[in-house]
PDB file of N, CA and C in Angstrom:
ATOM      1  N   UNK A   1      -6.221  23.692  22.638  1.00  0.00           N
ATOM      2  CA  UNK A   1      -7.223  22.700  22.316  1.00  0.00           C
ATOM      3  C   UNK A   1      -6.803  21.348  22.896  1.00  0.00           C
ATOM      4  N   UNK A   2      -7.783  20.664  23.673  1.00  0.00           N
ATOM      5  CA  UNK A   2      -7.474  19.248  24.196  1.00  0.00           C
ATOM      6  C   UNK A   2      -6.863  17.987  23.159  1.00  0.00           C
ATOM      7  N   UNK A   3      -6.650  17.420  23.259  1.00  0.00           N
ATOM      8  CA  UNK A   3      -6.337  15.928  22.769  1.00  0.00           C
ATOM      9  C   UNK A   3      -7.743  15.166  22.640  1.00  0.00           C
ATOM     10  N   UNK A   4      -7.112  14.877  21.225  1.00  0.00           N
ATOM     11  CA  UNK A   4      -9.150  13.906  20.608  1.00  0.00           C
ATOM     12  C   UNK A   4      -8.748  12.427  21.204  1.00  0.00           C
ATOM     13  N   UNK A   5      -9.703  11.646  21.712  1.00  0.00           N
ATOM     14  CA  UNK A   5      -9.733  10.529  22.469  1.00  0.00           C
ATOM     15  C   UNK A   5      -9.662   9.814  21.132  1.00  0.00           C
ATOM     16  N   UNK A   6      -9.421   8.911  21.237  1.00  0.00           N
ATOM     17  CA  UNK A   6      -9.570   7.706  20.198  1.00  0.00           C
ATOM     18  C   UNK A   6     -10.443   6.650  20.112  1.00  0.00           C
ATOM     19  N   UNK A   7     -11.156   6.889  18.975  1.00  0.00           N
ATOM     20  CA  UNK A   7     -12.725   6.407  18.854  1.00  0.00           C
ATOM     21  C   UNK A   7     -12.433   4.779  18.868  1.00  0.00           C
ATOM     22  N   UNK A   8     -12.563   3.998  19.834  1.00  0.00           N
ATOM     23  CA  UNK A   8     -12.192   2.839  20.483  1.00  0.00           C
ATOM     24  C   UNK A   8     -13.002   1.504  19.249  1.00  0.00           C
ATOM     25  N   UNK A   9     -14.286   2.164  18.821  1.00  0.00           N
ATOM     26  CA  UNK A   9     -14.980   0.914  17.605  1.00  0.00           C
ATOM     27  C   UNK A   9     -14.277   0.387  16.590  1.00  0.00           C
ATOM     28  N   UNK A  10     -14.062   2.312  15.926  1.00  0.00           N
ATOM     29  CA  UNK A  10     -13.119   2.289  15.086  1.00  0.00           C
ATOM     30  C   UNK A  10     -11.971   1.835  14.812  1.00  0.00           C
ATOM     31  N   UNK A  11     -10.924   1.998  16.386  1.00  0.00           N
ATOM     32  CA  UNK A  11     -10.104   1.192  16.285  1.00  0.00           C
ATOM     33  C   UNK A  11      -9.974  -0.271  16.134  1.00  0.00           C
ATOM     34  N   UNK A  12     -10.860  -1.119  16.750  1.00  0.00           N
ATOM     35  CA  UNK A  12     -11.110  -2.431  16.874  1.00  0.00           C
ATOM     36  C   UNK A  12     -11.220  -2.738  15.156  1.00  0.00           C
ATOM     37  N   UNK A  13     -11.841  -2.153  14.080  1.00  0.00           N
ATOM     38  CA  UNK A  13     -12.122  -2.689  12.967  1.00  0.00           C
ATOM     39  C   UNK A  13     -10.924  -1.931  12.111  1.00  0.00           C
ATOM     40  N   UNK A  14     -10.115  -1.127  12.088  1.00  0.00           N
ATOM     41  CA  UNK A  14      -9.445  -0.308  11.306  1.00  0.00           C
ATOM     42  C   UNK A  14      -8.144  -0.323  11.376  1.00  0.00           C
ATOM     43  N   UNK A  15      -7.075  -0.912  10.724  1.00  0.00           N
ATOM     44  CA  UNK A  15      -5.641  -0.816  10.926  1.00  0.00           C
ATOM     45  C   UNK A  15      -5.006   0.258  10.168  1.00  0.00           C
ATOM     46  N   UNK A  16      -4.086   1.219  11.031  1.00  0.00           N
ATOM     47  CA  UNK A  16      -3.037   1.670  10.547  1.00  0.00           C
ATOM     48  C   UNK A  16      -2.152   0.872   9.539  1.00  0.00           C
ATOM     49  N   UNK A  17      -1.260   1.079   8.653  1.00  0.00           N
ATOM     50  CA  UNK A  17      -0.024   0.718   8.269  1.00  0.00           C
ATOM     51  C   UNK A  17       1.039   1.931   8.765  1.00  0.00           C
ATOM     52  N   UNK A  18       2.368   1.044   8.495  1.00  0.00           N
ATOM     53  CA  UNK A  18       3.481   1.705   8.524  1.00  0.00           C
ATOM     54  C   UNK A  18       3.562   3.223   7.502  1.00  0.00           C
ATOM     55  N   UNK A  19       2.918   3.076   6.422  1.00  0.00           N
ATOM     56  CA  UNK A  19       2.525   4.341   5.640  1.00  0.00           C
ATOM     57  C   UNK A  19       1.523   4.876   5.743  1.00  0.00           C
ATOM     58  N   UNK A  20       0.737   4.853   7.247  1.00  0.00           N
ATOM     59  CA  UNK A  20      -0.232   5.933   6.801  1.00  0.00           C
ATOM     60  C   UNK A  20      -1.332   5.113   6.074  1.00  0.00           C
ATOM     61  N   UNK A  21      -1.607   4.512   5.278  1.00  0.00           N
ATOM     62  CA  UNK A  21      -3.072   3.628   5.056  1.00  0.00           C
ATOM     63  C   UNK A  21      -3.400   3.190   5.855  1.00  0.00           C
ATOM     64  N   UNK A  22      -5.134   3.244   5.668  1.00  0.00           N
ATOM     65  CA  UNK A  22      -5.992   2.681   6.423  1.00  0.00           C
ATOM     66  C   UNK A  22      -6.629   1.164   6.486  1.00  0.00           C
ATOM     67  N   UNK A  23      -6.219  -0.339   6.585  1.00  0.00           N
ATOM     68  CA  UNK A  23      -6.785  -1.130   5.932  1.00  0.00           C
ATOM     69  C   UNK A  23      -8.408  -1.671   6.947  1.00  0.00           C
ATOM     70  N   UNK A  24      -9.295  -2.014   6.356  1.00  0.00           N
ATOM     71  CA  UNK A  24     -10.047  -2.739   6.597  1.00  0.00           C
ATOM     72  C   UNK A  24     -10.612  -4.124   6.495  1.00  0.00           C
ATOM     73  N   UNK A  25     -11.291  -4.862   7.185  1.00  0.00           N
ATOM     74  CA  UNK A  25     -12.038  -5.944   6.549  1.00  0.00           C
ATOM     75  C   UNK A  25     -12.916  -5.907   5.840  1.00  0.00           C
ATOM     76  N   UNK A  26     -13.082  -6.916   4.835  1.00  0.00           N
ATOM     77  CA  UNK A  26     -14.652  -6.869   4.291  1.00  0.00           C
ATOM     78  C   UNK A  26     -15.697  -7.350   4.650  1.00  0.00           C
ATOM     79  N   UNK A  27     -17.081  -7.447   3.992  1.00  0.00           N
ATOM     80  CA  UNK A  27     -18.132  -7.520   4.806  1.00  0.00           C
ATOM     81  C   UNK A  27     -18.627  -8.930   4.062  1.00  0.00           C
ATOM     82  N   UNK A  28     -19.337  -9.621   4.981  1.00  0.00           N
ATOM     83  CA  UNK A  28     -19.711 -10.751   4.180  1.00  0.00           C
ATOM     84  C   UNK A  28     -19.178 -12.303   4.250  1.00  0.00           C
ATOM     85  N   UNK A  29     -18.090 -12.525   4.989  1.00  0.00           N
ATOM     86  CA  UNK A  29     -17.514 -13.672   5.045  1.00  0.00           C
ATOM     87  C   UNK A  29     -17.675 -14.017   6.233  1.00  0.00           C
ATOM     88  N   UNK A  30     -18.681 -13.968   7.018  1.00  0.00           N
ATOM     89  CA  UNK A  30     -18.664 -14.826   8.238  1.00  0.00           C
ATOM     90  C   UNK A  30     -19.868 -16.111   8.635  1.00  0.00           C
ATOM     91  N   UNK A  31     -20.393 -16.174   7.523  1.00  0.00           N
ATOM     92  CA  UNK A  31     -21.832 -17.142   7.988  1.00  0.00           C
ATOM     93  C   UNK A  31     -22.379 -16.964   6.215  1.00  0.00           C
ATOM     94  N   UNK A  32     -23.222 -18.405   5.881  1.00  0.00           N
ATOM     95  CA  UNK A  32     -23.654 -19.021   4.514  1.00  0.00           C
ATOM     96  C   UNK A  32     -22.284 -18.338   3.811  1.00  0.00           C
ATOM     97  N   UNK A  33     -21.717 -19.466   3.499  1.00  0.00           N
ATOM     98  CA  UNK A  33     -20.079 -19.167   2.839  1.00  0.00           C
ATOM     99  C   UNK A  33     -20.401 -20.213   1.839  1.00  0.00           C
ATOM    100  N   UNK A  34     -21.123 -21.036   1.896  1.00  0.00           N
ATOM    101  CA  UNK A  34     -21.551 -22.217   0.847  1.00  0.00           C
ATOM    102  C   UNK A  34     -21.883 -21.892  -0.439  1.00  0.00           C
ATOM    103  N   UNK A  35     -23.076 -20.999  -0.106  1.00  0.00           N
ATOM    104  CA  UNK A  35     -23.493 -20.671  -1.830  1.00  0.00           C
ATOM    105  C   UNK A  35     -22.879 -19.317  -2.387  1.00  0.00           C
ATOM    106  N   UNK A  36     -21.402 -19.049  -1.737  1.00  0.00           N
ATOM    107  CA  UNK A  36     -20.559 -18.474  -2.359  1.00  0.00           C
ATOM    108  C   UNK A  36     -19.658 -19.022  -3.106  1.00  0.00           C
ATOM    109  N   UNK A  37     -19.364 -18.129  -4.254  1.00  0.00           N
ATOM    110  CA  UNK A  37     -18.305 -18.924  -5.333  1.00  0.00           C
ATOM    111  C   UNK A  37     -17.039 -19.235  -4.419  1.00  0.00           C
ATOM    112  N   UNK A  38     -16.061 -19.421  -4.921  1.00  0.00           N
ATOM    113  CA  UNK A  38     -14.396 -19.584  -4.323  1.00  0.00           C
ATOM    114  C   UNK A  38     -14.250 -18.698  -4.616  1.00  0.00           C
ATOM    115  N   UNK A  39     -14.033 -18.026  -5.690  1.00  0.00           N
ATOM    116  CA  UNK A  39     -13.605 -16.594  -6.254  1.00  0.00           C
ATOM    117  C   UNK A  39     -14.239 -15.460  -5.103  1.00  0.00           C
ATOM    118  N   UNK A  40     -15.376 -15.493  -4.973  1.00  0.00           N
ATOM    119  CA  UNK A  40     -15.679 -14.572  -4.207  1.00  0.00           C
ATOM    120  C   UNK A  40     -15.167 -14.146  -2.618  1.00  0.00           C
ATOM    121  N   UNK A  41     -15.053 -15.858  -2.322  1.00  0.00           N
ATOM    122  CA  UNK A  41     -14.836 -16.102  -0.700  1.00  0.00           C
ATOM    123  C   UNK A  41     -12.981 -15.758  -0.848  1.00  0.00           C
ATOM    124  N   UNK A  42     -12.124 -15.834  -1.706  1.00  0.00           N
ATOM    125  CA  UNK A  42     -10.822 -15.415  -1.782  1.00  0.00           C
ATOM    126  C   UNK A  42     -11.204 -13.512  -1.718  1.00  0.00           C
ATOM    127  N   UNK A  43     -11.745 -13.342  -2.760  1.00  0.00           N
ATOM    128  CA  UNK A  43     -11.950 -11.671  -2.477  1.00  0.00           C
ATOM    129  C   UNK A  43     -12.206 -11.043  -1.566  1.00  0.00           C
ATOM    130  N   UNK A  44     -13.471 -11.710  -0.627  1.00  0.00           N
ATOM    131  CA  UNK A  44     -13.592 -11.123   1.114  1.00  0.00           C
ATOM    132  C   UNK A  44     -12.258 -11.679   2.019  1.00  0.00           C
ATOM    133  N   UNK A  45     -11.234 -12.468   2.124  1.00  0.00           N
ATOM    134  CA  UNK A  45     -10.851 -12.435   2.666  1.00  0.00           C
ATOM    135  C   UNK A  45      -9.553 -12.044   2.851  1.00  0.00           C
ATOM    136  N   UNK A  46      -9.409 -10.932   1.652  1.00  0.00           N
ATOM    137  CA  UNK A  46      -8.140  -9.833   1.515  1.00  0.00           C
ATOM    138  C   UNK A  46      -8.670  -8.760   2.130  1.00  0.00           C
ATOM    139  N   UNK A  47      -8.234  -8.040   2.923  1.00  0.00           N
ATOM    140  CA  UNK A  47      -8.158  -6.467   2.981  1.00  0.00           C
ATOM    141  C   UNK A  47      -8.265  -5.697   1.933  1.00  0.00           C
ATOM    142  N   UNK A  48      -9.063  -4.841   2.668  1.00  0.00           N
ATOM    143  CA  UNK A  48      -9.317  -3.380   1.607  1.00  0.00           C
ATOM    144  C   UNK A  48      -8.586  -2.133   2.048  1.00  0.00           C
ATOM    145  N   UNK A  49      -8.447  -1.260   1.413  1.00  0.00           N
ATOM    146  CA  UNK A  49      -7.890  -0.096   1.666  1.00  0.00           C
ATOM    147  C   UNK A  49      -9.160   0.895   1.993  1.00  0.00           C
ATOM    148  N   UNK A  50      -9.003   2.187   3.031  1.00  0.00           N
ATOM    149  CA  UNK A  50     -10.262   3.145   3.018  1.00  0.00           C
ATOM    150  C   UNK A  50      -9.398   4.245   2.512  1.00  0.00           C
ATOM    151  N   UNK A  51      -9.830   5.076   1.021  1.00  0.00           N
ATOM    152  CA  UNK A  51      -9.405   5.661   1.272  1.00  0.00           C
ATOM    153  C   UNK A  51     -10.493   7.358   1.003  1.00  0.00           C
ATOM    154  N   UNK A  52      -9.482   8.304   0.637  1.00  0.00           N
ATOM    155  CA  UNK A  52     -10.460   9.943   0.383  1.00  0.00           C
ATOM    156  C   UNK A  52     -11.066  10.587   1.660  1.00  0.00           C
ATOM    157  N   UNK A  53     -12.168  11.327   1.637  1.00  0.00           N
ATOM    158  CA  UNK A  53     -12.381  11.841   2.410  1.00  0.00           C
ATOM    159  C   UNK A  53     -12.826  10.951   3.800  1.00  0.00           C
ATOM    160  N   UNK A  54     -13.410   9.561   3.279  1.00  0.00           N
ATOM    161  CA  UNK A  54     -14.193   8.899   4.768  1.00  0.00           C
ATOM    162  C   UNK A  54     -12.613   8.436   5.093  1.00  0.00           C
ATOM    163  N   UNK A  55     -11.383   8.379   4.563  1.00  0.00           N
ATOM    164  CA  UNK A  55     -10.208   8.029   5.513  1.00  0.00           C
ATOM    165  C   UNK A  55      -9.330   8.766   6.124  1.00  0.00           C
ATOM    166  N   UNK A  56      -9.536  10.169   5.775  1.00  0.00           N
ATOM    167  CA  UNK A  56      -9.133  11.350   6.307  1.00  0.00           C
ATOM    168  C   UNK A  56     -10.043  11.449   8.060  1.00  0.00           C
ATOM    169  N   UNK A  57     -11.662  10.977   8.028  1.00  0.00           N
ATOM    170  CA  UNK A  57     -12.289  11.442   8.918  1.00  0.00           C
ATOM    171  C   UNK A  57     -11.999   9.977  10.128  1.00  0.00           C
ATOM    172  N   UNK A  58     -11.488   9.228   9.348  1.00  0.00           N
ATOM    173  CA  UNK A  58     -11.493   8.048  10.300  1.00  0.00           C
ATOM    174  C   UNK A  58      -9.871   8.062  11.219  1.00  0.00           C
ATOM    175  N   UNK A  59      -8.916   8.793  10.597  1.00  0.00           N
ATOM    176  CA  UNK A  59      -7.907   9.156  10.576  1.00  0.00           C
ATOM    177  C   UNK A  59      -7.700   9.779  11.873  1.00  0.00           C
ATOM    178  N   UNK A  60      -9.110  10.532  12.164  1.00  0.00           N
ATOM    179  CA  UNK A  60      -8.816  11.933  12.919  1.00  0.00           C
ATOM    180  C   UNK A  60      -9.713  11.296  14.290  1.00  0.00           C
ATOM    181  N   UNK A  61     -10.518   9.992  13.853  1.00  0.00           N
ATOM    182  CA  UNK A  61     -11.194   9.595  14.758  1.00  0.00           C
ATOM    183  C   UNK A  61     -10.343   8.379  15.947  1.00  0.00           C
ATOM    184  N   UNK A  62      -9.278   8.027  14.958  1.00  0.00           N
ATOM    185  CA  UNK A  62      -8.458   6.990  15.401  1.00  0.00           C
ATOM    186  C   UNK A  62      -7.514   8.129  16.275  1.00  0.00           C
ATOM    187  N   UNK A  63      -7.077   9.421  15.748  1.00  0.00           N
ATOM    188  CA  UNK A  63      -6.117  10.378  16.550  1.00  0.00           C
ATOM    189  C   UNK A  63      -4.706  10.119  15.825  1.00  0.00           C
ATOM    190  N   UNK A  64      -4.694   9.230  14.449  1.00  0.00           N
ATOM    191  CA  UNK A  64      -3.302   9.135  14.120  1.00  0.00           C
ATOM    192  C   UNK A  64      -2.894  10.396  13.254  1.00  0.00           C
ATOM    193  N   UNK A  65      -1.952  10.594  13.302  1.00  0.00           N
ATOM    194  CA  UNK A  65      -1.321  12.280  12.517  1.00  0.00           C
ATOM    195  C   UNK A  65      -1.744  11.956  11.503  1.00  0.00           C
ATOM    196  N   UNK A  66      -2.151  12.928  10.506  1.00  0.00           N
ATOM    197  CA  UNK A  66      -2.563  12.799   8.945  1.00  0.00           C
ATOM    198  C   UNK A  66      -1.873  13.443   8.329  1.00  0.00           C
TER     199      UNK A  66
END
């Protein structure tokens, strides 16, 4: 069986860690940031984790060992 290419989008938005997690950005913090609380605008601008089955499939789309 060939070698899976590495889904190039995915990569651009999706980081590996050193363990194997998947982190992402969140959605929402780039434009009208005003009539957001502070609280909120601190929460989008932590990383999220992906995890379960959609990080298993993103896993396999990126080509990193699972």
């Amino acid at each position: 069986m060939p070698k899976l290419k590495t889904h190039k989008g995915t990569a651009k938005r999706v980081k590996v860690t050193k363990t194997g997690k998947l982190m992402r950005r969140r959605a929402f913090g780039n434009h009208l940031l005003s009539k957001k609380s502070k609280s909120r605008k601190r929460v989008i601008k932590t990383e999220s984790e992906i995890t379960g089955k959609f990080a298993k499939n993103l896993k396999r789309a990126m080509g990193a060992n699972s």
